[in-house]
PDB file of N, CA and C in Angstrom:
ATOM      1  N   UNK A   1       5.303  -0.596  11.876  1.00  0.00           N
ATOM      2  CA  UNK A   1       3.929  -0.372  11.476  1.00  0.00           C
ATOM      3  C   UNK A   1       3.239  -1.728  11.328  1.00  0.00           C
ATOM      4  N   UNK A   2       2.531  -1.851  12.219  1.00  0.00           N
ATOM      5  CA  UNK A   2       1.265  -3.013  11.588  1.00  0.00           C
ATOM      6  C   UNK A   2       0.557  -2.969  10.329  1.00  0.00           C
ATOM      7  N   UNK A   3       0.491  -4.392  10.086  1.00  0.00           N
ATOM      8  CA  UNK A   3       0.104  -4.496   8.624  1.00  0.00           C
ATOM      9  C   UNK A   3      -1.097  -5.670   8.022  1.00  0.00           C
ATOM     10  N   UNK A   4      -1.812  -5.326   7.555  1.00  0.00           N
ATOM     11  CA  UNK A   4      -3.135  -6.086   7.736  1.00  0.00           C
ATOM     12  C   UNK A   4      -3.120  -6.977   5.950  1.00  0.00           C
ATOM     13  N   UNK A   5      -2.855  -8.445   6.047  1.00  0.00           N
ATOM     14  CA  UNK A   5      -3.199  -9.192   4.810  1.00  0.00           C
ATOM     15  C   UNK A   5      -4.298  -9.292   4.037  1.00  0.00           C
ATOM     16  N   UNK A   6      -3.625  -8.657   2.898  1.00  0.00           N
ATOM     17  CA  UNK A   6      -4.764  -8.327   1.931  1.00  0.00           C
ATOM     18  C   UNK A   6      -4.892 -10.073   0.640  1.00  0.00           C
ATOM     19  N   UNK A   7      -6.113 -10.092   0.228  1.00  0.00           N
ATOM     20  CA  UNK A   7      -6.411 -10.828  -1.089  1.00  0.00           C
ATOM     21  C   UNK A   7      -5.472 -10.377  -2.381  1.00  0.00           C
ATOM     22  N   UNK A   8      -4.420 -11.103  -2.456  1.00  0.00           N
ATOM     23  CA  UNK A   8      -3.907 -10.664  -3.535  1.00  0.00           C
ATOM     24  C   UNK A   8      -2.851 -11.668  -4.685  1.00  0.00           C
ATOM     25  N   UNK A   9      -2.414 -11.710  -5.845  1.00  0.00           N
ATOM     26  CA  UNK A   9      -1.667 -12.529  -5.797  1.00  0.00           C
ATOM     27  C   UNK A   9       0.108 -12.005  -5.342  1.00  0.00           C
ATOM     28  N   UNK A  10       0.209 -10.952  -5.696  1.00  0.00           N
ATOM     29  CA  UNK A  10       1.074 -10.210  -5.729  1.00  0.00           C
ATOM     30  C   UNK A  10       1.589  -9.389  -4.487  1.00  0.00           C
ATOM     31  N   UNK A  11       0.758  -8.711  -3.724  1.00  0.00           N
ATOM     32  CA  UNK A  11       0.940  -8.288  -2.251  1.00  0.00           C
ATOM     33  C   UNK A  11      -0.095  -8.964  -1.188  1.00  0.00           C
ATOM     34  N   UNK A  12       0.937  -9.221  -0.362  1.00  0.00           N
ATOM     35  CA  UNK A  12       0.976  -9.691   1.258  1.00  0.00           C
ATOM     36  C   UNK A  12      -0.003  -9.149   2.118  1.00  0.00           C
ATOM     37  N   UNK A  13       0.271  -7.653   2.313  1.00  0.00           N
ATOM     38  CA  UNK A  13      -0.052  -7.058   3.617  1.00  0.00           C
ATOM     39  C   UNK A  13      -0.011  -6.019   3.363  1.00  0.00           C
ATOM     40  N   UNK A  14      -0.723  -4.598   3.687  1.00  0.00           N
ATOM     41  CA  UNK A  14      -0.727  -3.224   3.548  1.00  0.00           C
ATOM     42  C   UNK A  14      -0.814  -2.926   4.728  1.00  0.00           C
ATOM     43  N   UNK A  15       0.209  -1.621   5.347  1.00  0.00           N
ATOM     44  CA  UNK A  15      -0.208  -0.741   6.465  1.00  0.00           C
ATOM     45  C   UNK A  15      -0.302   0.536   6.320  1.00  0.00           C
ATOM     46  N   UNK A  16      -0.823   1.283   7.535  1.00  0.00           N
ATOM     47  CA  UNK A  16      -1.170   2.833   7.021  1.00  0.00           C
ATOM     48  C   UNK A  16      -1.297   3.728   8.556  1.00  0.00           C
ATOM     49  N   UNK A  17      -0.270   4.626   8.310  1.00  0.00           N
ATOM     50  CA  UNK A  17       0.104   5.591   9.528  1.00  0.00           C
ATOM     51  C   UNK A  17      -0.714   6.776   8.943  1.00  0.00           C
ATOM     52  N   UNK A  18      -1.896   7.296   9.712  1.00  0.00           N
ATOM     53  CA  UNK A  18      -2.624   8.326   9.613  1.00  0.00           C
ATOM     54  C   UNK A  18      -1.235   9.228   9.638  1.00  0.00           C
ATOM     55  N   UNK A  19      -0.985   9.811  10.930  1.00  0.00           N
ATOM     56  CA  UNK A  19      -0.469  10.667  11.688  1.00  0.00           C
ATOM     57  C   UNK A  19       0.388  11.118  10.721  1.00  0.00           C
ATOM     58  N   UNK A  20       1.697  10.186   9.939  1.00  0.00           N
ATOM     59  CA  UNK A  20       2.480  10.467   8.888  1.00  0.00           C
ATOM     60  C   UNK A  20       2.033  10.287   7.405  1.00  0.00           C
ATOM     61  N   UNK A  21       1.173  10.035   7.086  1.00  0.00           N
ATOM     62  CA  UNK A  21       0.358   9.882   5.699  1.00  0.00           C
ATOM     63  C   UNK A  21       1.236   8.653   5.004  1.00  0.00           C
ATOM     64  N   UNK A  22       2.052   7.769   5.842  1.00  0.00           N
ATOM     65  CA  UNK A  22       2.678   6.659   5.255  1.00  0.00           C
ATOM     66  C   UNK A  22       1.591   5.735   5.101  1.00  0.00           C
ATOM     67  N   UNK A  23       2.103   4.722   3.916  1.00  0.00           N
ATOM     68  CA  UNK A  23       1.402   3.927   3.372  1.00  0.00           C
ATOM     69  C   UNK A  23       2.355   2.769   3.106  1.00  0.00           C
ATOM     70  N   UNK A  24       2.455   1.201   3.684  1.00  0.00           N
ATOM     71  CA  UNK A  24       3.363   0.522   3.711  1.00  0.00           C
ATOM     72  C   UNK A  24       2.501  -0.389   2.868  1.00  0.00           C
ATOM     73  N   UNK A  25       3.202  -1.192   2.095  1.00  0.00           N
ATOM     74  CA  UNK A  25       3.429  -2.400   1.464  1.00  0.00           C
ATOM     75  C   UNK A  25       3.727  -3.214   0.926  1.00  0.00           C
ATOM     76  N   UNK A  26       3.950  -4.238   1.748  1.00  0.00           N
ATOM     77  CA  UNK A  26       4.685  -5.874   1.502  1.00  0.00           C
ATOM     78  C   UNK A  26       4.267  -6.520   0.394  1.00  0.00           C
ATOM     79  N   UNK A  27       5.169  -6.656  -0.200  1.00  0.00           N
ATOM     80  CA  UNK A  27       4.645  -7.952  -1.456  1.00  0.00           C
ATOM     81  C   UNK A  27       4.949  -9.341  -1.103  1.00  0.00           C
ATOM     82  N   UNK A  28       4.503 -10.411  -2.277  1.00  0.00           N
ATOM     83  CA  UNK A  28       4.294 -11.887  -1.307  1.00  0.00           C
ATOM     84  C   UNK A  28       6.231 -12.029  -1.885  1.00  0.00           C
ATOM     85  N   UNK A  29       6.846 -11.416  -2.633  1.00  0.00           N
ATOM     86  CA  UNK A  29       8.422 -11.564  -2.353  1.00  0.00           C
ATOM     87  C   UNK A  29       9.437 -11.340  -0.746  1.00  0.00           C
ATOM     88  N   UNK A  30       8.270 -10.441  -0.210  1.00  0.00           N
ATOM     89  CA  UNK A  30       9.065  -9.888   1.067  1.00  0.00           C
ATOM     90  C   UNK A  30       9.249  -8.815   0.645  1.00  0.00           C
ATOM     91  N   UNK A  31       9.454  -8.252  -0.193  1.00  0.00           N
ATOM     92  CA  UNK A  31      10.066  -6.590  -0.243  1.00  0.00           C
ATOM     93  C   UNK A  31       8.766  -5.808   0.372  1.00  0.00           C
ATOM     94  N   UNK A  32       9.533  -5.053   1.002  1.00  0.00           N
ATOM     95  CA  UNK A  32       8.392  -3.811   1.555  1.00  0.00           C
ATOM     96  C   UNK A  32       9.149  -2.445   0.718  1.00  0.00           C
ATOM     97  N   UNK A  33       7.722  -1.906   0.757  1.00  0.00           N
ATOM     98  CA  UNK A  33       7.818  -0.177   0.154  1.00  0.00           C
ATOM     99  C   UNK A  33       6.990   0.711   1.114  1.00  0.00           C
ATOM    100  N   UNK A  34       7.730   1.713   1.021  1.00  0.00           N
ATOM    101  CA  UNK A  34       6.846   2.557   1.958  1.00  0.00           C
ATOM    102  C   UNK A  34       6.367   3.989   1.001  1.00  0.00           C
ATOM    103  N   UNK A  35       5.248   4.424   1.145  1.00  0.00           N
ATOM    104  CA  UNK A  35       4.797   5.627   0.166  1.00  0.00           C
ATOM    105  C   UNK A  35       4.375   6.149   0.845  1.00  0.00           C
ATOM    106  N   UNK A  36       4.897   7.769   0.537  1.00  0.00           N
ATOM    107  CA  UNK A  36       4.792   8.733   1.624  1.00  0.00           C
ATOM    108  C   UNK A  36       3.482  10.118   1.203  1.00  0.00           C
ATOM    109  N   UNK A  37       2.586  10.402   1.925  1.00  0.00           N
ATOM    110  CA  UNK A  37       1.426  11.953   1.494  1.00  0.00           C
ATOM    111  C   UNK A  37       0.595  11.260   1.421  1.00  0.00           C
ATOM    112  N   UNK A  38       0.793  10.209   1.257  1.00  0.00           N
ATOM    113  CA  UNK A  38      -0.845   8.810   0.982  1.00  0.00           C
ATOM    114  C   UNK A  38      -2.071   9.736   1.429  1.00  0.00           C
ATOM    115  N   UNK A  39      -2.985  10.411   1.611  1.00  0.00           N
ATOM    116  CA  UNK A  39      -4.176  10.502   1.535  1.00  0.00           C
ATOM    117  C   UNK A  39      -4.872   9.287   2.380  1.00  0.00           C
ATOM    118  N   UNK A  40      -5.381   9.505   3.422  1.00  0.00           N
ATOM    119  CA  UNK A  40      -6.354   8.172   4.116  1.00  0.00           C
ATOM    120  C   UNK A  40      -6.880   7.800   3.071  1.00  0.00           C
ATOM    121  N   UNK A  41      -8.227   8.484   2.149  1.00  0.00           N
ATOM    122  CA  UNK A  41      -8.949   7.741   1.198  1.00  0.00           C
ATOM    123  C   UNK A  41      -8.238   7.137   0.509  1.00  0.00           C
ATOM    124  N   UNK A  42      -6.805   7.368  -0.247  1.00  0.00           N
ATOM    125  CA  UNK A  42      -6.260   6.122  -1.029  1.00  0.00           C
ATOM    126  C   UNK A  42      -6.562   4.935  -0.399  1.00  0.00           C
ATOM    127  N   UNK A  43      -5.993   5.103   1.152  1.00  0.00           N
ATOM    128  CA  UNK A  43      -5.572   3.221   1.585  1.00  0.00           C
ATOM    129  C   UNK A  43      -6.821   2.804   1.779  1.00  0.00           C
ATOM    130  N   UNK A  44      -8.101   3.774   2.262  1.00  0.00           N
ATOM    131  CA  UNK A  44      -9.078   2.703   1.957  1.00  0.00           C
ATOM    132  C   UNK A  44      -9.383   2.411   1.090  1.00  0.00           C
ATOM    133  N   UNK A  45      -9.473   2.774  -0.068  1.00  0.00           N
ATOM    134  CA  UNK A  45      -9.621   2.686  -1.007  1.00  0.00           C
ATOM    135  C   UNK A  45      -8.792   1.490  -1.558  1.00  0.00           C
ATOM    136  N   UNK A  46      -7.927   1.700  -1.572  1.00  0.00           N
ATOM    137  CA  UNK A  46      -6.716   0.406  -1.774  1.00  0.00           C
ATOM    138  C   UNK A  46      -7.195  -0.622  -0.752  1.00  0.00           C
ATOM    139  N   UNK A  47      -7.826  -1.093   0.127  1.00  0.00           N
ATOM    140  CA  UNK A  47      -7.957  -2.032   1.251  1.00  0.00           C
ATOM    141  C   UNK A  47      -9.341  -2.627   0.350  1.00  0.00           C
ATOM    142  N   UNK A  48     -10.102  -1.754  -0.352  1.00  0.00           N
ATOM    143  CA  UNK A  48     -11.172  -2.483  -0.467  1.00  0.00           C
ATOM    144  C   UNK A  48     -11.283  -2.668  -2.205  1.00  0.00           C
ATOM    145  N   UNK A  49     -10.266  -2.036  -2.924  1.00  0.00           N
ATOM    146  CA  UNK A  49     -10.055  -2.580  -4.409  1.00  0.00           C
ATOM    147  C   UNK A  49     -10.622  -4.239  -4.306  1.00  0.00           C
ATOM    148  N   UNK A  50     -11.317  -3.952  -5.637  1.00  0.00           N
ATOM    149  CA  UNK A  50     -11.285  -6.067  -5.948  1.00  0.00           C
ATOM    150  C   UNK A  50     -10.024  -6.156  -6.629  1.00  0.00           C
ATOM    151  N   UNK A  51      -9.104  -5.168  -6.835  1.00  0.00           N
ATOM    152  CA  UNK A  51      -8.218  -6.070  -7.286  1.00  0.00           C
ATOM    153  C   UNK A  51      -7.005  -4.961  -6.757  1.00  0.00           C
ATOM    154  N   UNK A  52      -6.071  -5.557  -5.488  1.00  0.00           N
ATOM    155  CA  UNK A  52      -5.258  -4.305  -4.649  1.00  0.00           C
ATOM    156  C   UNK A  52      -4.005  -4.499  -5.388  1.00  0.00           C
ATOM    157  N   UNK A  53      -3.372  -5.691  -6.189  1.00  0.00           N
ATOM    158  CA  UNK A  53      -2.363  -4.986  -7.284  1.00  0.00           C
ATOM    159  C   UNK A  53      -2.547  -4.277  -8.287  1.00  0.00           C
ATOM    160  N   UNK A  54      -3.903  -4.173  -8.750  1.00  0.00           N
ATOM    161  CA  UNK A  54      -4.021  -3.113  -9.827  1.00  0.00           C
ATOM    162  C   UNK A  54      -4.231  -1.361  -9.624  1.00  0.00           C
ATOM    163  N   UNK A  55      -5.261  -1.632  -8.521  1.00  0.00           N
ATOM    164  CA  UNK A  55      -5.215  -0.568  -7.513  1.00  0.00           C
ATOM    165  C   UNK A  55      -4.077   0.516  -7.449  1.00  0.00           C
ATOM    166  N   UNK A  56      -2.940  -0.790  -6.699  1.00  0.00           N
ATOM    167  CA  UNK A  56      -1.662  -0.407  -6.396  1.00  0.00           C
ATOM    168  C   UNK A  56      -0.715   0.747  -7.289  1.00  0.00           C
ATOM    169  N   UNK A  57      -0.837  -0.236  -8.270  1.00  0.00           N
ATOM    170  CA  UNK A  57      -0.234   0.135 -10.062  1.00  0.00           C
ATOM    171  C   UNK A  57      -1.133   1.473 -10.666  1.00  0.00           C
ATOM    172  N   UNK A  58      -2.157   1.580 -10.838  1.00  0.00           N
ATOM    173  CA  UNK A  58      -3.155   2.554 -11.219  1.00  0.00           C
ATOM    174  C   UNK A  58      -2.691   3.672 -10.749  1.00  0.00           C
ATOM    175  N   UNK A  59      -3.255   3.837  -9.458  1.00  0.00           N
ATOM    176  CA  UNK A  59      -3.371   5.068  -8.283  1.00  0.00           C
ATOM    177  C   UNK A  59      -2.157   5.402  -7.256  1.00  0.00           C
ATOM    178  N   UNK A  60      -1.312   4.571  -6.566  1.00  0.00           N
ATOM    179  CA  UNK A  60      -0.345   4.851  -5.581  1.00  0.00           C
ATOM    180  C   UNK A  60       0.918   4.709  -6.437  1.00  0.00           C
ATOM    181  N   UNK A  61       1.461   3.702  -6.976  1.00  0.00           N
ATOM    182  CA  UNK A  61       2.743   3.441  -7.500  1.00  0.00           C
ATOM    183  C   UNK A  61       3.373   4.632  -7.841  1.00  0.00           C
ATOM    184  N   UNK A  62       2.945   5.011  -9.028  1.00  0.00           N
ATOM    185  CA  UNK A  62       3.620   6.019  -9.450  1.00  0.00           C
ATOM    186  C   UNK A  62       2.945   7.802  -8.702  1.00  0.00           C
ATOM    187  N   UNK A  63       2.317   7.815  -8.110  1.00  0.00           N
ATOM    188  CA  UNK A  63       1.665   8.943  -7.990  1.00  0.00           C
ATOM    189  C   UNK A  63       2.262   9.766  -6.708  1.00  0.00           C
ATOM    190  N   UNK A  64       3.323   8.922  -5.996  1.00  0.00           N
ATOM    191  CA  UNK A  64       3.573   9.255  -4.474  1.00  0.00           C
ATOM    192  C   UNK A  64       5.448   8.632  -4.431  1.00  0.00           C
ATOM    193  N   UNK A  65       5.585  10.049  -3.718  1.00  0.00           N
ATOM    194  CA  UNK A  65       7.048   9.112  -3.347  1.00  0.00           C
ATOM    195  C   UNK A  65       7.259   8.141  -2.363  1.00  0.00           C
ATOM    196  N   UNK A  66       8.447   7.345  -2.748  1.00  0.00           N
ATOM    197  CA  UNK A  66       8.217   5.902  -2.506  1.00  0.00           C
ATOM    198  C   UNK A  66       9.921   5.193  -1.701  1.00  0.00           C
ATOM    199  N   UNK A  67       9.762   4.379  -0.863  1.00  0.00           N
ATOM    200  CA  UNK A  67      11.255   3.863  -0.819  1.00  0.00           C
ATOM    201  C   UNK A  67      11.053   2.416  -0.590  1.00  0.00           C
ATOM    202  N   UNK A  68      11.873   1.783  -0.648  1.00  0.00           N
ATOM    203  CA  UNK A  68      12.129   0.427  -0.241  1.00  0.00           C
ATOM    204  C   UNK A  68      12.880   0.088   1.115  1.00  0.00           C
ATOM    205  N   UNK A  69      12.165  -0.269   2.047  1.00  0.00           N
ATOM    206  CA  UNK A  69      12.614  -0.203   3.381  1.00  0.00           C
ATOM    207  C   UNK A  69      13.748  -1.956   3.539  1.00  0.00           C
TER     208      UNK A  69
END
């Protein structure tokens, strides 16, 4: 999945598979997570947060299942 660098201190890069409702993202450690049912409006939503680790934490983290790829 391509992944587009976001403003952050904490994450890298976010990607987002319509087709599978996946929602990928890299933190600036390297770990990637992948979250799965994502809703399109989350990730835009998440793409245009002023702040996409809080975002992150708020709304996706806990709200969606999740793995560490």
């Amino acid at each position: 999945m391509n992944r587009t660098p976001v403003q952050s201190s904490n994450v890298a890069s976010v990607g987002y598979d319509s087709d599978s409702l996946t929602l990928e993202v890299e933190f600036t450690n390297g770990t990637v997570y992948q979250y799965f049912d994502v809703p399109t409006l989350e990730y835009e939503n998440l793409i245009i947060a002023e702040s996409v680790g809080s975002y992150l934490n708020q709304n996706i983290k806990y709200n969606y299942r999740y793995a560490k790829t």
